[in-house]
Protein backbone atom coordinates (compact mmCIF):
# COMPACT_ATOMS: atom_id res chain seq x y z
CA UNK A 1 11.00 13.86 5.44
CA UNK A 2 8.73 13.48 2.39
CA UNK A 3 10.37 11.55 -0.15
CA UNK A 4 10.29 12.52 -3.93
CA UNK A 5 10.66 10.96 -7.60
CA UNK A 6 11.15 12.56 -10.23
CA UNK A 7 7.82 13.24 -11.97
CA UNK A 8 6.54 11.96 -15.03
CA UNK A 9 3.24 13.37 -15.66
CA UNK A 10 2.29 10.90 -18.61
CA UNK A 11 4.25 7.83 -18.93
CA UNK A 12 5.88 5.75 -15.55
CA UNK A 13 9.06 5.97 -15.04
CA UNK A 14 12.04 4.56 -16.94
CA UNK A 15 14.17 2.12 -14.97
CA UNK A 16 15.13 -1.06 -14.46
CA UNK A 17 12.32 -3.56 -15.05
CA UNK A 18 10.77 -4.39 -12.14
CA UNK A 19 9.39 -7.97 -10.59
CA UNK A 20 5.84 -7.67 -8.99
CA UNK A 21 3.63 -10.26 -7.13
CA UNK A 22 -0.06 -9.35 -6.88
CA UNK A 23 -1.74 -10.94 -3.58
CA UNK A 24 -5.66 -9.77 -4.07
CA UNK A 25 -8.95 -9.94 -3.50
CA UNK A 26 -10.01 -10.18 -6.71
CA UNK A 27 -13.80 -10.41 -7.84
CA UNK A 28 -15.71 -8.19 -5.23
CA UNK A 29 -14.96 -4.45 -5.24
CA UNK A 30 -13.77 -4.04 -9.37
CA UNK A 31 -10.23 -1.90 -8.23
CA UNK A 32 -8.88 -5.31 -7.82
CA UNK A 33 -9.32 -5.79 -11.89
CA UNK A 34 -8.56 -2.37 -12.55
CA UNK A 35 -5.13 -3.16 -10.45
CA UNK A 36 -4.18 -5.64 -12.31
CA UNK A 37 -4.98 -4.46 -15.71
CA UNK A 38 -2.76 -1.43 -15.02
CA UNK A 39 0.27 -3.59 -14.18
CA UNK A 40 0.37 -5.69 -17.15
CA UNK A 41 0.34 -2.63 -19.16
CA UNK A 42 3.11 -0.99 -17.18
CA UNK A 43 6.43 -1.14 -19.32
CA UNK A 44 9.22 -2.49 -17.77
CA UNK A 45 6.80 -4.03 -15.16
CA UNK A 46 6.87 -7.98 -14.76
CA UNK A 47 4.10 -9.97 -13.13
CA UNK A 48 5.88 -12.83 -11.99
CA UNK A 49 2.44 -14.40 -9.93
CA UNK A 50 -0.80 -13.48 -8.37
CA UNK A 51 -2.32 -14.74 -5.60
CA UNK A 52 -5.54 -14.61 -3.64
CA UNK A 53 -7.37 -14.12 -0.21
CA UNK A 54 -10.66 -14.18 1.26
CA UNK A 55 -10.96 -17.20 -0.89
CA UNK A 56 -14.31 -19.36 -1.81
CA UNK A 57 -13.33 -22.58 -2.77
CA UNK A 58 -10.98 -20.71 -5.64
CA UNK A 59 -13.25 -18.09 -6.87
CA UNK A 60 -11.22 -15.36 -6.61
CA UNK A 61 -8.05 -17.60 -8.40
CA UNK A 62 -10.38 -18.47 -11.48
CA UNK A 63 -11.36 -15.21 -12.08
CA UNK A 64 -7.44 -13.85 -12.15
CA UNK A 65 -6.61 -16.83 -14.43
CA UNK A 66 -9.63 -16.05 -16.72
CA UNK A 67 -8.24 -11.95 -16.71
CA UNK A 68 -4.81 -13.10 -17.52
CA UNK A 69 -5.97 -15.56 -20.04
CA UNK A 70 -7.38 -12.45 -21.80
CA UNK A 71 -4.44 -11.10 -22.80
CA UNK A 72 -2.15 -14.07 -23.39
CA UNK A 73 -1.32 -14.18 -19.41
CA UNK A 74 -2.25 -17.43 -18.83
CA UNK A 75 1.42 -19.00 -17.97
CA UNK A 76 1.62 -16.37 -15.15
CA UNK A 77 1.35 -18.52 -11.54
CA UNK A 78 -1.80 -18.08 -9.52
CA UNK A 79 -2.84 -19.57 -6.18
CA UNK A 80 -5.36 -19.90 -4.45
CA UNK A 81 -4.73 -18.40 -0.53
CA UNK A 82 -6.42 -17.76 2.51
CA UNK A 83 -10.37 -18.85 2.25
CA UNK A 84 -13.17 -17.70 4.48
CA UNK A 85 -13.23 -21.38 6.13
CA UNK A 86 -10.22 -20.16 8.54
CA UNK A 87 -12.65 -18.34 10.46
CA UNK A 88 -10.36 -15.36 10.31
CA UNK A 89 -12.25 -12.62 8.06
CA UNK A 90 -14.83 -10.74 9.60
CA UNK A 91 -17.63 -11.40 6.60
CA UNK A 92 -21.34 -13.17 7.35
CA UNK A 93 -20.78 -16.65 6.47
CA UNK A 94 -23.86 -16.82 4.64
CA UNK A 95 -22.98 -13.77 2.04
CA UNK A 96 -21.45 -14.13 -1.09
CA UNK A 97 -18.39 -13.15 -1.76
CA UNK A 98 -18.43 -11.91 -4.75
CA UNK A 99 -21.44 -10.00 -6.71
CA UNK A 100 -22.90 -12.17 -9.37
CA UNK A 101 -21.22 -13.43 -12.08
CA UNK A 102 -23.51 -13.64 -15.09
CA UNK A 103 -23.88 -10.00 -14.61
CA UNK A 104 -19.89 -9.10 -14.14
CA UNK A 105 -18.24 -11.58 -16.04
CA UNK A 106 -19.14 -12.67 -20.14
CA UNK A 107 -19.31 -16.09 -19.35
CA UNK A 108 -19.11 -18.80 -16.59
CA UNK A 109 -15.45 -18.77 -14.93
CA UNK A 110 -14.02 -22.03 -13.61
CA UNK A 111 -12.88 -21.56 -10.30
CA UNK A 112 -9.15 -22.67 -9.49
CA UNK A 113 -8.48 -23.94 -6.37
CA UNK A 114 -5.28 -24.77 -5.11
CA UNK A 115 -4.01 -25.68 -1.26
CA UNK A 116 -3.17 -22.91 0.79
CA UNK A 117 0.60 -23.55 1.26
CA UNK A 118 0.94 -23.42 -2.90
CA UNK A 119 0.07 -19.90 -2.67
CA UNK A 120 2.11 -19.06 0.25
CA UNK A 121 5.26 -20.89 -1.49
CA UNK A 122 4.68 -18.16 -4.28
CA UNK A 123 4.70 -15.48 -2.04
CA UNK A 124 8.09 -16.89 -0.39
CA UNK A 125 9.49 -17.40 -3.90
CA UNK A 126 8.73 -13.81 -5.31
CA UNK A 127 10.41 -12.45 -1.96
CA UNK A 128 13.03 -14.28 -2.34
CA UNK A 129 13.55 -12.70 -6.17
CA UNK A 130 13.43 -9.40 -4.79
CA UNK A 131 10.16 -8.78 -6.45
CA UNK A 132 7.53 -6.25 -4.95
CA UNK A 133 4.72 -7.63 -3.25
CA UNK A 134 1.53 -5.48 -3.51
CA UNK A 135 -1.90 -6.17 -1.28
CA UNK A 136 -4.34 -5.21 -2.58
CA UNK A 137 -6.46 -7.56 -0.21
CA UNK A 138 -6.22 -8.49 3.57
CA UNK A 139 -3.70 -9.45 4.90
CA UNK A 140 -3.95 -12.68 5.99
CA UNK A 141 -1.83 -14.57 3.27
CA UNK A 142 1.50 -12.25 4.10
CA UNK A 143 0.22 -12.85 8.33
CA UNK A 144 0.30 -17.07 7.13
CA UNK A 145 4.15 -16.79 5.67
CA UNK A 146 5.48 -15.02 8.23
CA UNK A 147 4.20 -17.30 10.59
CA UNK A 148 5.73 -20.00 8.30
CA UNK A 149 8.72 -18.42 7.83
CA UNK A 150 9.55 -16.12 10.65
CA UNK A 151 11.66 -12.81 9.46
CA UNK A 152 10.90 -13.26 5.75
CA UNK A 153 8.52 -10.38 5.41
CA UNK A 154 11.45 -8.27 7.10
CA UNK A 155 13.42 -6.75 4.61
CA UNK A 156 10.42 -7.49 2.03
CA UNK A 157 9.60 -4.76 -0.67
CA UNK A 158 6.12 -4.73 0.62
CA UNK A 159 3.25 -2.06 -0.47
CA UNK A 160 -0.13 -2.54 1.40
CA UNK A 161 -3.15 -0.43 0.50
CA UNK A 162 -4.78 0.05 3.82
CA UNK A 163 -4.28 1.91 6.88
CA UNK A 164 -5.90 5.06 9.17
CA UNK A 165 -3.59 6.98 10.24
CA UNK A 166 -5.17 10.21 9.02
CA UNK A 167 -8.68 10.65 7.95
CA UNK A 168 -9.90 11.95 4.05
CA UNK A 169 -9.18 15.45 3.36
CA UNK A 170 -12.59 18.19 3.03
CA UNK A 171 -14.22 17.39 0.27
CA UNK A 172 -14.18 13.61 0.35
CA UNK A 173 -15.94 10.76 1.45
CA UNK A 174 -15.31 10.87 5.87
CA UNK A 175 -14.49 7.64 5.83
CA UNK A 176 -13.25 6.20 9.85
CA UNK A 177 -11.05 3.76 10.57
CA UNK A 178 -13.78 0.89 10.53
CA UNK A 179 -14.63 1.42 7.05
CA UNK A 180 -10.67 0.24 5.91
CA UNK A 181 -11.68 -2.97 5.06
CA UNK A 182 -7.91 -4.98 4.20
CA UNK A 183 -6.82 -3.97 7.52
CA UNK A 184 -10.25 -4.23 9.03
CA UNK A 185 -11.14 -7.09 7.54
CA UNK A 186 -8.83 -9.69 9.02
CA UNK A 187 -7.42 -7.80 12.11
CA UNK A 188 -5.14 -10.09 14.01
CA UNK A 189 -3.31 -10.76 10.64
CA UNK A 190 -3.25 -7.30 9.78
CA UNK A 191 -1.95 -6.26 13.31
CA UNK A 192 0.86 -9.50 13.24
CA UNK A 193 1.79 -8.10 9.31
CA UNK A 194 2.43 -4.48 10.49
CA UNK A 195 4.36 -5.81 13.53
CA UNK A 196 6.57 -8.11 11.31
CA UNK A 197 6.77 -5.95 8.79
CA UNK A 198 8.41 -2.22 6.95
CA UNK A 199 6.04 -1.72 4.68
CA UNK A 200 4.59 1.10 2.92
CA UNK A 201 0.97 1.95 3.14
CA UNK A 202 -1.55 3.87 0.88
CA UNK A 203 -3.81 4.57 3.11
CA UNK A 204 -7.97 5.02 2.56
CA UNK A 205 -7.26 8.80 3.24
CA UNK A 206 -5.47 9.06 -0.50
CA UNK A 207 -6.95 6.43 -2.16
CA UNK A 208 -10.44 7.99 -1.90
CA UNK A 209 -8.93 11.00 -3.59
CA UNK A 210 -8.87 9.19 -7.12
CA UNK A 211 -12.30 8.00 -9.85
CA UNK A 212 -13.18 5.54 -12.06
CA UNK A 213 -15.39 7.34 -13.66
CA UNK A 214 -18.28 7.38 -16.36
CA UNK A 215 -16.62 9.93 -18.40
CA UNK A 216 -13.95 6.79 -18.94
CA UNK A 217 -16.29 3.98 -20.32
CA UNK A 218 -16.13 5.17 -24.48
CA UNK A 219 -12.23 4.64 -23.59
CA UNK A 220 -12.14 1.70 -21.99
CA UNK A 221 -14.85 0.14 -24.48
CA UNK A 222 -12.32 0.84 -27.55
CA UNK A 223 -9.71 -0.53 -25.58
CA UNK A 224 -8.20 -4.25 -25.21
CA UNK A 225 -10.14 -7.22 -23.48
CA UNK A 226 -9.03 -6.44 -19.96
CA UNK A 227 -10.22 -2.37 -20.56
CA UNK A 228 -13.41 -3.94 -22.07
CA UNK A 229 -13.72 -6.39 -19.48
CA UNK A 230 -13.71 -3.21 -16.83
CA UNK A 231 -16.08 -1.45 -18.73
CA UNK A 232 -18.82 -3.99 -18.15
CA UNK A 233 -17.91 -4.74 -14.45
CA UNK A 234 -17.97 -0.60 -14.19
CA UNK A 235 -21.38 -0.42 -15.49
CA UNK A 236 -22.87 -2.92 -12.88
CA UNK A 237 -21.01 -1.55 -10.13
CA UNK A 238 -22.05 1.61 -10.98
CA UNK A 239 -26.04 0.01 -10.32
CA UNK A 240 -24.89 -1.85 -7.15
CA UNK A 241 -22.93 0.72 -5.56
CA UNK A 242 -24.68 4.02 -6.59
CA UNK A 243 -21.07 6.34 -5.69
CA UNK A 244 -22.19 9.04 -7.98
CA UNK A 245 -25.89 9.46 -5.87
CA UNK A 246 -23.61 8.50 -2.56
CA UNK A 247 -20.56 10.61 -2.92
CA UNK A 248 -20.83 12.60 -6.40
CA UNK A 249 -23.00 14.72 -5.12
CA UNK A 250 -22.39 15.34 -1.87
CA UNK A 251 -18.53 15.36 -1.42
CA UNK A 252 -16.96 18.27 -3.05
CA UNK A 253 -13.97 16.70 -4.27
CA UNK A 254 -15.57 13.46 -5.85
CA UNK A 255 -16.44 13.74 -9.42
CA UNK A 256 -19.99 13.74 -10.23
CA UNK A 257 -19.95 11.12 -12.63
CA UNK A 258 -17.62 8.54 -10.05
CA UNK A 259 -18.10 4.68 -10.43
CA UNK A 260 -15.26 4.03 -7.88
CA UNK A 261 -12.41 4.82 -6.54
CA UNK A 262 -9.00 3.29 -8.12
CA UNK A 263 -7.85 2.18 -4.43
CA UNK A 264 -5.91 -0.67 -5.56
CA UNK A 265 -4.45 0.90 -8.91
CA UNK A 266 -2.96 3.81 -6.81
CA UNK A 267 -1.05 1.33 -4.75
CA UNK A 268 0.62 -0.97 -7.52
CA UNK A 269 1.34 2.07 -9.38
CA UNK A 270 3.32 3.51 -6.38
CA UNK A 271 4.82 0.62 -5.62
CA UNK A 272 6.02 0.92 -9.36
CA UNK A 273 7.20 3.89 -9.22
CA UNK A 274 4.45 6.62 -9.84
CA UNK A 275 5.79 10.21 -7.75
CA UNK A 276 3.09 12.46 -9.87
CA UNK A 277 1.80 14.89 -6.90
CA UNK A 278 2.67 11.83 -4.72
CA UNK A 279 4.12 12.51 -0.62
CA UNK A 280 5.39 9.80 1.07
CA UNK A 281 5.99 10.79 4.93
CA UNK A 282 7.98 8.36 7.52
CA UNK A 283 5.89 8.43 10.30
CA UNK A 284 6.02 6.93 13.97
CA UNK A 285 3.02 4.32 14.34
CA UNK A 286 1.54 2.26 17.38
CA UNK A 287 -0.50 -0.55 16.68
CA UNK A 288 -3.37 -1.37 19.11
CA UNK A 289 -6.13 -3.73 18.42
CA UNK A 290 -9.15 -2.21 20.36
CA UNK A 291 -13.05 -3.12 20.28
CA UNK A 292 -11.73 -5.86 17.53
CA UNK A 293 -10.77 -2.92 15.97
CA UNK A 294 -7.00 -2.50 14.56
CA UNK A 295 -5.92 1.50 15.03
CA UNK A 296 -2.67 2.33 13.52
CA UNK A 297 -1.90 6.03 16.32
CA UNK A 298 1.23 8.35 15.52
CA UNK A 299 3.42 8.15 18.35
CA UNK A 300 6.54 9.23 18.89
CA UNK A 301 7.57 6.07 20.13
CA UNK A 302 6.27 3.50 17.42
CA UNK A 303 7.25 2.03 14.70
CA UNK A 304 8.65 4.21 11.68
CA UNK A 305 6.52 3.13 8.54
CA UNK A 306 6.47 4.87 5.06
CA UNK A 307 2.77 6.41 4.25
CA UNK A 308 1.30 8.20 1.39
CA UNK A 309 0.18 11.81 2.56
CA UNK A 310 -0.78 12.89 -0.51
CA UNK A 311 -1.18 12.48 -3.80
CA UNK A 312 -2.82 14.41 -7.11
CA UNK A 313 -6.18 11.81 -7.26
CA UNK A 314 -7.39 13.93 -10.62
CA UNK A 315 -3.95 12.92 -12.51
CA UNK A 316 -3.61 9.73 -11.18
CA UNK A 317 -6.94 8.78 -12.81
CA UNK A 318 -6.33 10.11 -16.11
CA UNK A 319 -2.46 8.70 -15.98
CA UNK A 320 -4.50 5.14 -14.95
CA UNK A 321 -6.73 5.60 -18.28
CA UNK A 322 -4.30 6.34 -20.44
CA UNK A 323 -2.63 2.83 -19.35
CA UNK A 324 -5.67 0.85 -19.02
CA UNK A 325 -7.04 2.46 -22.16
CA UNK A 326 -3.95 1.16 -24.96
């Protein structure tokens, strides 16, 4: 059955305030910032610690330290968690990481590194608080603790963006299954989390249906440091990537002006709370790990896990602004 929220077409909704750890990838693909920039505006919302995967030698950590420094964040916990030295990630080991950093970032960042099990002790604390846990990254860090600490992830109030079980609607970008990069990234973790695990995904197929787009830079630009901060990042993305050329003008349903898609945002912002145009089915799933490939396959027989069908991309986007934007 799908399940519904009230909706509240311009402002989250009212409740209880809520606890929310933010494991991420932070410092490649720009959603991550845009994530977490959305959260901290969210009222009610607490960020009680970040922490990060597909780490370089704490990269990723000194960049979320030097976003939550920005805005008078910087007693929030962050950790430094999984790094590519496991072996684990499927990533050449002789690419960066991360795009370069004079041209996304205003000044040199200091990476943070910390040892693995700090990060993982967050994780297990902010469980054991009740908060949320979003991933916005692979999944390798949540795959390490439940290792560590078999059953924890159990009864965990887990969002993950990631999973294929159905592909993009007409009119977007026909992504496949190979091109889900949390789940795809790190595939025995992400096959061991989704085993261990009742979480709630936001798949590529939704997530594709929402823009960061050009038309949003004069807002974020007269917004705070974070909004300004995404502004910059958006306009050398927007040279890297080249969406708009790539998908703006030949997917119907992608604006012609898109930077990126708001992947990440969309999942903390359900995990929050956000119902606006938003499905959420239970659906059977079987987990197979094929061609060192991970397929998530409705059957009857599988595992019942919460997914995100649908959801209005246009008005999540504009909702995201107008919280990004204060």
């Amino acid at each position: 059955m799908p399940a519904h929220l009230p909706d509240h077409p311009s402002q989250p909704p009212d409740r209880i305030p809520l606890k929310l750890h933010l494991d991420t990838d932070i410092g490649g693909d720009i959603d991550d910032l845009c994530a977490l920039a959305m959260v901290l505006n969210w009222p009610g919302a607490e960020l009680v610690a970040v922490t990060t995967n597909l780490e370089d030698q704490g990269v990723r950590a000194g960049y979320a330290r030097y976003a939550l420094g920005l805005v008078g964040r910087a007693e929030t916990p962050v950790a430094a968690g999984a790094g590519r030295s496991l072996g684990c990630f499927r990533v050449k080991p002789d690419l960066p990481l991360v795009p370069d950093e004079a041209v996304y970032w205003p000044e040199p960042v200091a990476p943070a590194p910390t040892p693995l099990e700090e990060a993982l002790d967050l994780l297990e604390r902010s469980i054991e608080q009740g908060a949320i846990i979003v991933g916005i990254g692979a999944f390798t860090n949540l795959a390490l603790l439940e290792k560590r600490s078999p059953g924890i992830l159990r009864d965990a109030r887990l969002y993950l963006m990631g999973g294929y079980v159905f592909p993009p609607r007409a009119g977007f970008p026909p992504f496949s299954n190979e091109m889900d990069w949390n789940v795809q990234v790190d595939v025995e973790s992400a096959h061991y989390v989704l085993q261990h695990s009742s979480p709630t995904l936001v798949p590529l197929s939704v997530t594709v249906e929402t823009a960061l787009r050009r038309s949003h830079l004069p807002a974020l630009r007269q917004g705070g440091p974070l909004a300004q901060l995404i502004a910059r990042q958006a306009e050398a993305f927007a040279r890297d990537e080249q969406m708009a050329a790539r998908f703006g003008q030949t997917c119907a349903g992608v604006p012609a002006d898109i930077i990126n898609f708001l992947h990440d945002p969309l999942a903390c912002a359900i995990a929050l709370g956000w119902r606006e145009g938003v499905e959420i089915r239970e659906i059977p799933l079987r987990f197979e790990i094929e061609g060192g490939w991970l397929w998530q396959r409705v059957d009857d027989s599988g595992k019942p896990i919460r997914v995100v069908t649908r959801v209005d991309g246009s008005r999540f986007s504009e909702f995201w602004l107008s919280m990004v934007g204060r």
